[in-house]
PDB file of N, CA and C in Angstrom:
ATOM      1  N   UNK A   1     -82.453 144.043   7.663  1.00  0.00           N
ATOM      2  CA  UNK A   1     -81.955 142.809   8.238  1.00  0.00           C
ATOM      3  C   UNK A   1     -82.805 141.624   7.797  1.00  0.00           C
ATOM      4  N   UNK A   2     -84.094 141.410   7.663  1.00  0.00           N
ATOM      5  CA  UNK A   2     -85.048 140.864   7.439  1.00  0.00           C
ATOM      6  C   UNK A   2     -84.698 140.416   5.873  1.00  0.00           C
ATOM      7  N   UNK A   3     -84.411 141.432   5.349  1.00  0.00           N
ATOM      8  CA  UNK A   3     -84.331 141.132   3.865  1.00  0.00           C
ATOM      9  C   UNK A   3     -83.094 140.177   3.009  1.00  0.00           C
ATOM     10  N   UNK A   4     -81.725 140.598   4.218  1.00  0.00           N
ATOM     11  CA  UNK A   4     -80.607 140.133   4.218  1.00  0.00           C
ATOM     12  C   UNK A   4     -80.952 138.824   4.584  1.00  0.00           C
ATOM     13  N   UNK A   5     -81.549 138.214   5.572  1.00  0.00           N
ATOM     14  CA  UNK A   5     -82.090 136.709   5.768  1.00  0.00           C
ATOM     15  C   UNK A   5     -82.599 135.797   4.912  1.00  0.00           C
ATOM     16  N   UNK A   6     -83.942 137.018   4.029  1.00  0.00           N
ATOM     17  CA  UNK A   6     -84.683 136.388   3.297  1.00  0.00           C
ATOM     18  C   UNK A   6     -83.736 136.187   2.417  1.00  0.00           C
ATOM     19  N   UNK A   7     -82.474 136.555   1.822  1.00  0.00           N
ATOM     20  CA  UNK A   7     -81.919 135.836   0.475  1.00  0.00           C
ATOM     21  C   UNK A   7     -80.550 135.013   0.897  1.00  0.00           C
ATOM     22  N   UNK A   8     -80.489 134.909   1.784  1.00  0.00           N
ATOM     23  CA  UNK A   8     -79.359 134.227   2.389  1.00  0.00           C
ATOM     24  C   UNK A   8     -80.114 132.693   2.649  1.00  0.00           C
ATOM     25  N   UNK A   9     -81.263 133.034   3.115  1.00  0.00           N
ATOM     26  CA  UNK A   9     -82.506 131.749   3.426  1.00  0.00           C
ATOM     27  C   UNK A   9     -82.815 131.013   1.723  1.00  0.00           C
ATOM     28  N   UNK A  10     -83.053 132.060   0.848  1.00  0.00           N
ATOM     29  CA  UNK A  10     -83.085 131.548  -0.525  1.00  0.00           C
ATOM     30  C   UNK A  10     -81.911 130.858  -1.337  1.00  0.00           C
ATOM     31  N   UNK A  11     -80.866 131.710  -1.029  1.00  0.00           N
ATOM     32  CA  UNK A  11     -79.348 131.601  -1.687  1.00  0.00           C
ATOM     33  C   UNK A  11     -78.624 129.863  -1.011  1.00  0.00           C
ATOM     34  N   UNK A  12     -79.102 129.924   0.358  1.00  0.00           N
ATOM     35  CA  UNK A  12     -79.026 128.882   1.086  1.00  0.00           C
ATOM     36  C   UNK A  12     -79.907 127.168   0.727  1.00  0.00           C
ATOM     37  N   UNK A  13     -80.960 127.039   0.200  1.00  0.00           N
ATOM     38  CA  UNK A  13     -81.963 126.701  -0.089  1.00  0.00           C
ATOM     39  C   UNK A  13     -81.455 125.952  -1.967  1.00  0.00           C
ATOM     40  N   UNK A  14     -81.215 127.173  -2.630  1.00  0.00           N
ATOM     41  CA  UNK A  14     -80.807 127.037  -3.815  1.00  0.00           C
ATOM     42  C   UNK A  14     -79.268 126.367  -3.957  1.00  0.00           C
ATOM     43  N   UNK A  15     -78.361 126.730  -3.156  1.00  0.00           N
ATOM     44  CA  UNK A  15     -77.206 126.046  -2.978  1.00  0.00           C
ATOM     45  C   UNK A  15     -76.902 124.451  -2.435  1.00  0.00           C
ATOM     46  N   UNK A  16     -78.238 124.151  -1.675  1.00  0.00           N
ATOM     47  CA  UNK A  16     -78.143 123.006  -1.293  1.00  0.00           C
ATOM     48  C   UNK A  16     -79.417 121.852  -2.203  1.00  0.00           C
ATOM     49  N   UNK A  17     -79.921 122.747  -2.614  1.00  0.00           N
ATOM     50  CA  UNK A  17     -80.885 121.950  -3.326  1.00  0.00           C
ATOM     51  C   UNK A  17     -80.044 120.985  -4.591  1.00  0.00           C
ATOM     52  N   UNK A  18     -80.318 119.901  -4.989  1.00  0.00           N
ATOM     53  CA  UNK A  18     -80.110 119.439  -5.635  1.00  0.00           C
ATOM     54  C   UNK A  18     -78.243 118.950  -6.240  1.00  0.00           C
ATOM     55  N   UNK A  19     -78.120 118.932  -4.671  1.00  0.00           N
ATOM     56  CA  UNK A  19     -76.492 118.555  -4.410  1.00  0.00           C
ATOM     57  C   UNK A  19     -76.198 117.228  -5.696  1.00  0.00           C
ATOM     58  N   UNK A  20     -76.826 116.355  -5.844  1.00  0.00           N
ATOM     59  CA  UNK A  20     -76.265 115.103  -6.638  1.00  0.00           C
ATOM     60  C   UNK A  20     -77.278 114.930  -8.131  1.00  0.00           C
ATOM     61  N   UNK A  21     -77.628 115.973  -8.479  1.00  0.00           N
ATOM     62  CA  UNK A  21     -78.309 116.376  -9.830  1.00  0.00           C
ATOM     63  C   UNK A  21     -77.848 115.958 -10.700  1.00  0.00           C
ATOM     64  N   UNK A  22     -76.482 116.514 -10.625  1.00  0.00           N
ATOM     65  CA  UNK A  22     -75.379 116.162 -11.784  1.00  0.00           C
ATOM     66  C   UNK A  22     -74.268 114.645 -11.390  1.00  0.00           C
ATOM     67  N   UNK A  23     -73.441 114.595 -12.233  1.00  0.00           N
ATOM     68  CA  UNK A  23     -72.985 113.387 -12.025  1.00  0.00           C
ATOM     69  C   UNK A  23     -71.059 114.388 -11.545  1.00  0.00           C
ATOM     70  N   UNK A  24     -70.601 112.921 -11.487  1.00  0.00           N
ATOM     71  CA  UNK A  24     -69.199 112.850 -10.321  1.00  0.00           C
ATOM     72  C   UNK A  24     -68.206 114.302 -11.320  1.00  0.00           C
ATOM     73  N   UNK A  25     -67.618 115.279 -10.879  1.00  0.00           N
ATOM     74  CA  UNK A  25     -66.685 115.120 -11.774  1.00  0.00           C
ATOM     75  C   UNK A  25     -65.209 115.364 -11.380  1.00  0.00           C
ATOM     76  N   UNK A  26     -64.642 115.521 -12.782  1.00  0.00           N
ATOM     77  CA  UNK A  26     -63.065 114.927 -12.464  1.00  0.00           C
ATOM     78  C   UNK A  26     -62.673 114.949 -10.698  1.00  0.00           C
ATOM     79  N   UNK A  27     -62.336 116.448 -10.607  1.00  0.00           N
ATOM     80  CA  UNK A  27     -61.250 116.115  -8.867  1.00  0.00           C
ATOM     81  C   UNK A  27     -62.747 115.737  -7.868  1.00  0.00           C
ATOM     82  N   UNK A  28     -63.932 115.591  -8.238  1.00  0.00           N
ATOM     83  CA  UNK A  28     -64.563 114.699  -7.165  1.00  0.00           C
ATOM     84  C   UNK A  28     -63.936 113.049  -6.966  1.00  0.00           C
ATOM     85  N   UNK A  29     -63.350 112.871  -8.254  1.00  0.00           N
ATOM     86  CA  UNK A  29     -62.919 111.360  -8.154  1.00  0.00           C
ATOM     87  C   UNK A  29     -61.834 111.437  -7.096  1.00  0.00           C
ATOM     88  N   UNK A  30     -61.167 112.146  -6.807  1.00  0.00           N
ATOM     89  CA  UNK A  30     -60.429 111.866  -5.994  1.00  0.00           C
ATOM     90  C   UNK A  30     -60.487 111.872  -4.685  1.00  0.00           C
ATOM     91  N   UNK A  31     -61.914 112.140  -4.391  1.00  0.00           N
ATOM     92  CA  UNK A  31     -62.294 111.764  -2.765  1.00  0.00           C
ATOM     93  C   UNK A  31     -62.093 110.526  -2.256  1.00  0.00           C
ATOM     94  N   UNK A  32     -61.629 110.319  -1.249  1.00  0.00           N
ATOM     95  CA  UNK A  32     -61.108 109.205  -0.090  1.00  0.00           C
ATOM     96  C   UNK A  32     -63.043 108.618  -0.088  1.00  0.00           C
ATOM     97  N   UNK A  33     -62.971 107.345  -0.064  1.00  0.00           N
ATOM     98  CA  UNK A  33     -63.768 106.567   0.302  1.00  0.00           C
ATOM     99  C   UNK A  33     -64.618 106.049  -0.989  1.00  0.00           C
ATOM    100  N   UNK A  34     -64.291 106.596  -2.463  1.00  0.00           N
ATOM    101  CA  UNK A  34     -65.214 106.177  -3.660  1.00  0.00           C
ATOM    102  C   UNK A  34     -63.830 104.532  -3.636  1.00  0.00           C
ATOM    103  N   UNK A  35     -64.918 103.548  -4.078  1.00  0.00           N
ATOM    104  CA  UNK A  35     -64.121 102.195  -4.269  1.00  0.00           C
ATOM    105  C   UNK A  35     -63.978 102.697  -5.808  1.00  0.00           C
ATOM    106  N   UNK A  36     -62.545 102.462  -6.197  1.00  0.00           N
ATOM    107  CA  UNK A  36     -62.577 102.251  -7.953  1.00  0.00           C
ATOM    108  C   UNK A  36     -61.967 100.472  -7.922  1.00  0.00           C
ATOM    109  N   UNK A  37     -62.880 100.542  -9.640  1.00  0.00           N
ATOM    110  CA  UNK A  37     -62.118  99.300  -9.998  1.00  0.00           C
ATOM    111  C   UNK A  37     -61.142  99.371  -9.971  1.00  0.00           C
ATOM    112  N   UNK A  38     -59.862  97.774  -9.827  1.00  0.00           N
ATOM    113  CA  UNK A  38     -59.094  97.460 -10.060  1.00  0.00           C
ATOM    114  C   UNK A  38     -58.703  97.693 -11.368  1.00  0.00           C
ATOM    115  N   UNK A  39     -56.989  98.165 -11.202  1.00  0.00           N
ATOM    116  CA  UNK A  39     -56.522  98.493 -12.680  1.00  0.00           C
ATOM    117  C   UNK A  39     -56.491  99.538 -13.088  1.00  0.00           C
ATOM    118  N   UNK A  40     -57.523 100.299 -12.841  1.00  0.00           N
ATOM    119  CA  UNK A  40     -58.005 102.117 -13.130  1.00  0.00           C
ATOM    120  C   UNK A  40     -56.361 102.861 -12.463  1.00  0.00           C
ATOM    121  N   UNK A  41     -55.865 103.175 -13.373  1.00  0.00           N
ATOM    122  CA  UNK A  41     -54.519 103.846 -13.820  1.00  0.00           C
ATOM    123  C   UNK A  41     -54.539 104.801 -12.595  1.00  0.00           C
ATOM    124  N   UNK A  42     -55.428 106.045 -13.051  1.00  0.00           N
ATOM    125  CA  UNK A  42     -55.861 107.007 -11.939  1.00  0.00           C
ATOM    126  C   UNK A  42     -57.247 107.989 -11.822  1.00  0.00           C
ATOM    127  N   UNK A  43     -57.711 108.391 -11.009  1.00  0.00           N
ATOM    128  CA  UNK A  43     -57.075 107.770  -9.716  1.00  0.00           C
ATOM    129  C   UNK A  43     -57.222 106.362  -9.021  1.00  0.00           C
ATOM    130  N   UNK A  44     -56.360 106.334  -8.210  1.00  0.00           N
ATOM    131  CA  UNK A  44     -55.996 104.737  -7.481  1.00  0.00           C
ATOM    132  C   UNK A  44     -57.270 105.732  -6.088  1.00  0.00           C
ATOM    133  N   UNK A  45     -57.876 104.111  -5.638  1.00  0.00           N
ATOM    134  CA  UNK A  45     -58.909 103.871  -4.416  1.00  0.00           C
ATOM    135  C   UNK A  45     -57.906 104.665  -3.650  1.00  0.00           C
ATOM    136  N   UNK A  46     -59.153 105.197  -2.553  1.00  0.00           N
ATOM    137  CA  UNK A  46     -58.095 106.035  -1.613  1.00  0.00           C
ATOM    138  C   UNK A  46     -58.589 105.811  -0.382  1.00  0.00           C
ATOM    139  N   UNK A  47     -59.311 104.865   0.526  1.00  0.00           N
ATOM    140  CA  UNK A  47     -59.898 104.252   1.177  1.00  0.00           C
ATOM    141  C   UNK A  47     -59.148 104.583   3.021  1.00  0.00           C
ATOM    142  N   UNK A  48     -57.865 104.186   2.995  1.00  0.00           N
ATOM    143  CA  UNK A  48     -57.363 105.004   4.438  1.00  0.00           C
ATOM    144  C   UNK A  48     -56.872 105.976   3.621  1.00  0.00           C
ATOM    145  N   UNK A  49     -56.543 107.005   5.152  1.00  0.00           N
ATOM    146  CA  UNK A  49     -55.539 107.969   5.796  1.00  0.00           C
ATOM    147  C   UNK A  49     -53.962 107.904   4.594  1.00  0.00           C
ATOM    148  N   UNK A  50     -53.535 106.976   4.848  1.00  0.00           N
ATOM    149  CA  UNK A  50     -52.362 106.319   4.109  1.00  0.00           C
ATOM    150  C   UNK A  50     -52.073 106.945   2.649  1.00  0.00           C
ATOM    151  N   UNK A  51     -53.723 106.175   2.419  1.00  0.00           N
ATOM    152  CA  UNK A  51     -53.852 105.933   0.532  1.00  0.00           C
ATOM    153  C   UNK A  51     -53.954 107.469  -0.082  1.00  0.00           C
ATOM    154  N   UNK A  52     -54.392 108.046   1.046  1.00  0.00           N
ATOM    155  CA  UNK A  52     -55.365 109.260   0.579  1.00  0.00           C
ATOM    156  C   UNK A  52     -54.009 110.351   0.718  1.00  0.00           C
ATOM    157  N   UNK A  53     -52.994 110.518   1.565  1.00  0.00           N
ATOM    158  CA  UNK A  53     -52.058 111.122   1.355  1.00  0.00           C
ATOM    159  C   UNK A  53     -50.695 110.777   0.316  1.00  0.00           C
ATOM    160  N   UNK A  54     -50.371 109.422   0.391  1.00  0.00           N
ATOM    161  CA  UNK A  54     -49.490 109.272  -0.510  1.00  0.00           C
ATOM    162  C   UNK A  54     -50.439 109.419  -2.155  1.00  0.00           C
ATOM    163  N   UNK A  55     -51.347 109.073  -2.116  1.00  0.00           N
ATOM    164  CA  UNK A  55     -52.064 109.733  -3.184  1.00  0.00           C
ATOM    165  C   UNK A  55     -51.880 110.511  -3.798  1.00  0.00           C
ATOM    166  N   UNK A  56     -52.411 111.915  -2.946  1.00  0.00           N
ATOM    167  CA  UNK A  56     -52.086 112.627  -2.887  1.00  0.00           C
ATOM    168  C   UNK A  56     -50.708 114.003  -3.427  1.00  0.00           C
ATOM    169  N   UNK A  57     -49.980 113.129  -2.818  1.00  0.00           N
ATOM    170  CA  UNK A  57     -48.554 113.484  -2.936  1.00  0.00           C
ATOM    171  C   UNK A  57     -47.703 112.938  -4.160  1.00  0.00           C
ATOM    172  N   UNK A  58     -48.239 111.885  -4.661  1.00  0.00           N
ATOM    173  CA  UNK A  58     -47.268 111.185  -5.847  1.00  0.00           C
ATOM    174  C   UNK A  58     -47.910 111.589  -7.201  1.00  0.00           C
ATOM    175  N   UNK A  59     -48.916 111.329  -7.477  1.00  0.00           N
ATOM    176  CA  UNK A  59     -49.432 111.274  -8.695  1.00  0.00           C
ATOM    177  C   UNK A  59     -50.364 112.695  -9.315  1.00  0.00           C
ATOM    178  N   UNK A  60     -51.089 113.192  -7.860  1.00  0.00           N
ATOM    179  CA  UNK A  60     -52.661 113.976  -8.061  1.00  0.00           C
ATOM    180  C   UNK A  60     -51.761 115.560  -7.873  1.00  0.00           C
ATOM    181  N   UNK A  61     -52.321 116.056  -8.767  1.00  0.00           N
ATOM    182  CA  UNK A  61     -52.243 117.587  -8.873  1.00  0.00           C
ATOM    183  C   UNK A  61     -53.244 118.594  -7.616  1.00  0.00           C
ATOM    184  N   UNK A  62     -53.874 117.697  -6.896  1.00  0.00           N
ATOM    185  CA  UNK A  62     -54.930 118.175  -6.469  1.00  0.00           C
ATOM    186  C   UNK A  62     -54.587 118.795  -5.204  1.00  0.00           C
ATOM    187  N   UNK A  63     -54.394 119.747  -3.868  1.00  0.00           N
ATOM    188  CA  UNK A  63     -53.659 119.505  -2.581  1.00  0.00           C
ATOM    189  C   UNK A  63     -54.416 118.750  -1.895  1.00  0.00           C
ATOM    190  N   UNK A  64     -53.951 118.333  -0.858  1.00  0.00           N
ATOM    191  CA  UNK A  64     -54.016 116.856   0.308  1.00  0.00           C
ATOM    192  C   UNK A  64     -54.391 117.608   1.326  1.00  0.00           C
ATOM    193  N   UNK A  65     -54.753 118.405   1.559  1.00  0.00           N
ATOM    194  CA  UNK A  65     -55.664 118.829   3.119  1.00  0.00           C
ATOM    195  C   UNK A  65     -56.723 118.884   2.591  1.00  0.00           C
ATOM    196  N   UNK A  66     -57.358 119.368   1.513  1.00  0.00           N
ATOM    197  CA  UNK A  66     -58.883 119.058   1.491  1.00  0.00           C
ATOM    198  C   UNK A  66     -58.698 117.688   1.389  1.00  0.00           C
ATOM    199  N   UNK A  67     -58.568 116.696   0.786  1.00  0.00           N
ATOM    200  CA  UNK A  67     -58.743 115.402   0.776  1.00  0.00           C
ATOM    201  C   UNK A  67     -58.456 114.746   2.300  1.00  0.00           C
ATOM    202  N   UNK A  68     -57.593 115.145   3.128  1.00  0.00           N
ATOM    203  CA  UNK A  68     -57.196 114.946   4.325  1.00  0.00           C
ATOM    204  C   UNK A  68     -57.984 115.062   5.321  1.00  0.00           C
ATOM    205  N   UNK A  69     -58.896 116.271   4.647  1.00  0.00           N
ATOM    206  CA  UNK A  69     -60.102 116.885   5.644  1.00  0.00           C
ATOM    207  C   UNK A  69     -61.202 116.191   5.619  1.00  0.00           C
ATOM    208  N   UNK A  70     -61.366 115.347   4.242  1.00  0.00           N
ATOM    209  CA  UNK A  70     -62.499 114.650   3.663  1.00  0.00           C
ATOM    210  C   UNK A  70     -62.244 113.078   3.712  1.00  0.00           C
ATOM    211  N   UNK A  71     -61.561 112.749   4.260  1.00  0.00           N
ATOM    212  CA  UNK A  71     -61.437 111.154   4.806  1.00  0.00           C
ATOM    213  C   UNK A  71     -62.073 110.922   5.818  1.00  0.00           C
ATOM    214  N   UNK A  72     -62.518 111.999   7.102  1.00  0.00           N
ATOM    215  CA  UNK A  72     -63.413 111.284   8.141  1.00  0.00           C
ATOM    216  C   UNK A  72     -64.355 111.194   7.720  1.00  0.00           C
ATOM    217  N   UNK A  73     -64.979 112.689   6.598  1.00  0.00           N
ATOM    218  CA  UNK A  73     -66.269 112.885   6.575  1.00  0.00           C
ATOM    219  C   UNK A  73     -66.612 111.605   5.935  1.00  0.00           C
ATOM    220  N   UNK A  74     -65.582 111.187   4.826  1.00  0.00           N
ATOM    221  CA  UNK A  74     -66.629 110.137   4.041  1.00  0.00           C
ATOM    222  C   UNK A  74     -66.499 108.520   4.886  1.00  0.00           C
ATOM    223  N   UNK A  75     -65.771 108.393   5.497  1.00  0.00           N
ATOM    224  CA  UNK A  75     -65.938 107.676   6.688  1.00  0.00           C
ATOM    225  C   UNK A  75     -67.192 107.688   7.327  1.00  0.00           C
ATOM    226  N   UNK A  76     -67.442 108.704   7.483  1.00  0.00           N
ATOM    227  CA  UNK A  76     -68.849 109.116   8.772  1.00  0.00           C
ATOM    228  C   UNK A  76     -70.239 109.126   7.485  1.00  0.00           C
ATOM    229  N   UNK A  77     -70.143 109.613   6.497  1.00  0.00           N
ATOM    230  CA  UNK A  77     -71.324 110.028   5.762  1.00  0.00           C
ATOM    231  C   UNK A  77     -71.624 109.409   4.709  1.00  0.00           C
ATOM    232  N   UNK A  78     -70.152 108.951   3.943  1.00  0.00           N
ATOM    233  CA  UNK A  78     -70.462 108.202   2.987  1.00  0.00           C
ATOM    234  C   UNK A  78     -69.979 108.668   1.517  1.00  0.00           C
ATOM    235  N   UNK A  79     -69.952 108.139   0.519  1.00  0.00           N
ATOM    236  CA  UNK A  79     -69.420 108.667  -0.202  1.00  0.00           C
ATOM    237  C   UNK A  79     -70.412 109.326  -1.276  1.00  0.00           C
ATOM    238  N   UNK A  80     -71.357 109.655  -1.471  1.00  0.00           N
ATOM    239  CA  UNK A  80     -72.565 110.006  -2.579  1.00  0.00           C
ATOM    240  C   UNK A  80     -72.262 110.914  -2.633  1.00  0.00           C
ATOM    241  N   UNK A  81     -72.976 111.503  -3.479  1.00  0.00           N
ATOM    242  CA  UNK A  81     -72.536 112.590  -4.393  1.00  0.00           C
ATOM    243  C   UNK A  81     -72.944 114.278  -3.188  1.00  0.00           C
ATOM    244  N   UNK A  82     -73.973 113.496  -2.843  1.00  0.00           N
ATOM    245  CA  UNK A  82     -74.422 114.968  -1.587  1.00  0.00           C
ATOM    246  C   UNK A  82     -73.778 114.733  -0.642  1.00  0.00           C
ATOM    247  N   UNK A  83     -73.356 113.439  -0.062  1.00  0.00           N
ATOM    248  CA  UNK A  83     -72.467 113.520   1.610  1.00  0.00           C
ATOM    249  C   UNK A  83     -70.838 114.526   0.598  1.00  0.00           C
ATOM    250  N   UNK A  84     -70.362 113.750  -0.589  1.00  0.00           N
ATOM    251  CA  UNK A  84     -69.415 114.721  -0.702  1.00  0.00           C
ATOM    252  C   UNK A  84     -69.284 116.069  -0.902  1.00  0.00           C
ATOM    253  N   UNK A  85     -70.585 116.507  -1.650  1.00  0.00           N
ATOM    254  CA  UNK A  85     -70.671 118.071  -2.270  1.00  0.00           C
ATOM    255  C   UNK A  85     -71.327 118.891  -1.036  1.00  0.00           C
ATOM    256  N   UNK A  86     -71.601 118.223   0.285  1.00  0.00           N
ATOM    257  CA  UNK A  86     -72.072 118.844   0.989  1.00  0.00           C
ATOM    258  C   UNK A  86     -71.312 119.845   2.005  1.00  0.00           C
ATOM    259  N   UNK A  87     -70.234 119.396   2.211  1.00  0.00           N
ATOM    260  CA  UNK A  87     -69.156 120.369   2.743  1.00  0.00           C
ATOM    261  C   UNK A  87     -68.881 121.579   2.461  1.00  0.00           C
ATOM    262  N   UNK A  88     -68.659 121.675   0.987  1.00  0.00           N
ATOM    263  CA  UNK A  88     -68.187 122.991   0.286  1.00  0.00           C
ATOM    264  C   UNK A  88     -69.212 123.813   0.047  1.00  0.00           C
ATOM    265  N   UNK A  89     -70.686 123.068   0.291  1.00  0.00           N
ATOM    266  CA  UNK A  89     -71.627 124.200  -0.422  1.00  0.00           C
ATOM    267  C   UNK A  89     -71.893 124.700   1.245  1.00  0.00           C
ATOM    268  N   UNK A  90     -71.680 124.559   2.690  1.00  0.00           N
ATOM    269  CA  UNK A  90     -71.630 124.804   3.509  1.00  0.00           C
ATOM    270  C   UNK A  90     -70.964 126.208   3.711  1.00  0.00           C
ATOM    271  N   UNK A  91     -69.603 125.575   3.164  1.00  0.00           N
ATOM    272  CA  UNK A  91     -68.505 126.409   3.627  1.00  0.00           C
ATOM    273  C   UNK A  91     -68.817 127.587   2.420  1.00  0.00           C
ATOM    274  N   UNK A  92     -69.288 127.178   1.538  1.00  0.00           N
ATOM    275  CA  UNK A  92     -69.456 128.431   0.210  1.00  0.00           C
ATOM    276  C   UNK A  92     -70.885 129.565   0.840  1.00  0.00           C
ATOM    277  N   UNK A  93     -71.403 128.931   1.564  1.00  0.00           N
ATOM    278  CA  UNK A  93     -72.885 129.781   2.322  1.00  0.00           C
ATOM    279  C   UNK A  93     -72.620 131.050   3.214  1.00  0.00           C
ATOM    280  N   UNK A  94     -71.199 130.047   4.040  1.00  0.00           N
ATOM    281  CA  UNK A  94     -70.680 130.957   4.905  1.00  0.00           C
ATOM    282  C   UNK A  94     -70.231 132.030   4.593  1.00  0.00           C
TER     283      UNK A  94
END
């Protein structure tokens, strides 16, 4: 049991370390709360609820409940590269 901790404690450690190391990529752009310039074809700013589902739904290949799920967070946390990558490496621990 002890041992099962110790690499879950490591695996845990290593998974969260160095969340924003690397830079944005592609379907990160499509998180709700990054401002894009004006004009940028796609993706279009996704800033509300609204933007982030018709988004979603018209143009992005991507599905709309993770993005749906990720409009409060980046509301609440922000949009950087670790408030966004921090969810999944959570849910990937579990």
């Amino acid at each position: 049991m002890a041992g099962l901790l110790l690499l879950l404690s490591v695996g845990g450690y290593l998974r969260l370390s160095g969340l924003d190391s690397r830079s944005i990529t592609h379907p990160e752009m499509y998180n709700p709360g990054i401002r894009m310039p004006e004009g940028l074809s796609e993706p279009r700013q996704r800033l509300t609820l609204t933007q982030v589902i018709t988004g979603s739904l018209s143009s992005d290949g991507h599905p709309p409940a993770y993005f749906v799920l990720m409009w409060p967070w980046t509301k609440f946390f922000g949009a950087s590269l670790t408030a966004m990558r921090f969810p999944s490496a959570v849910v990937g621990l579990a």
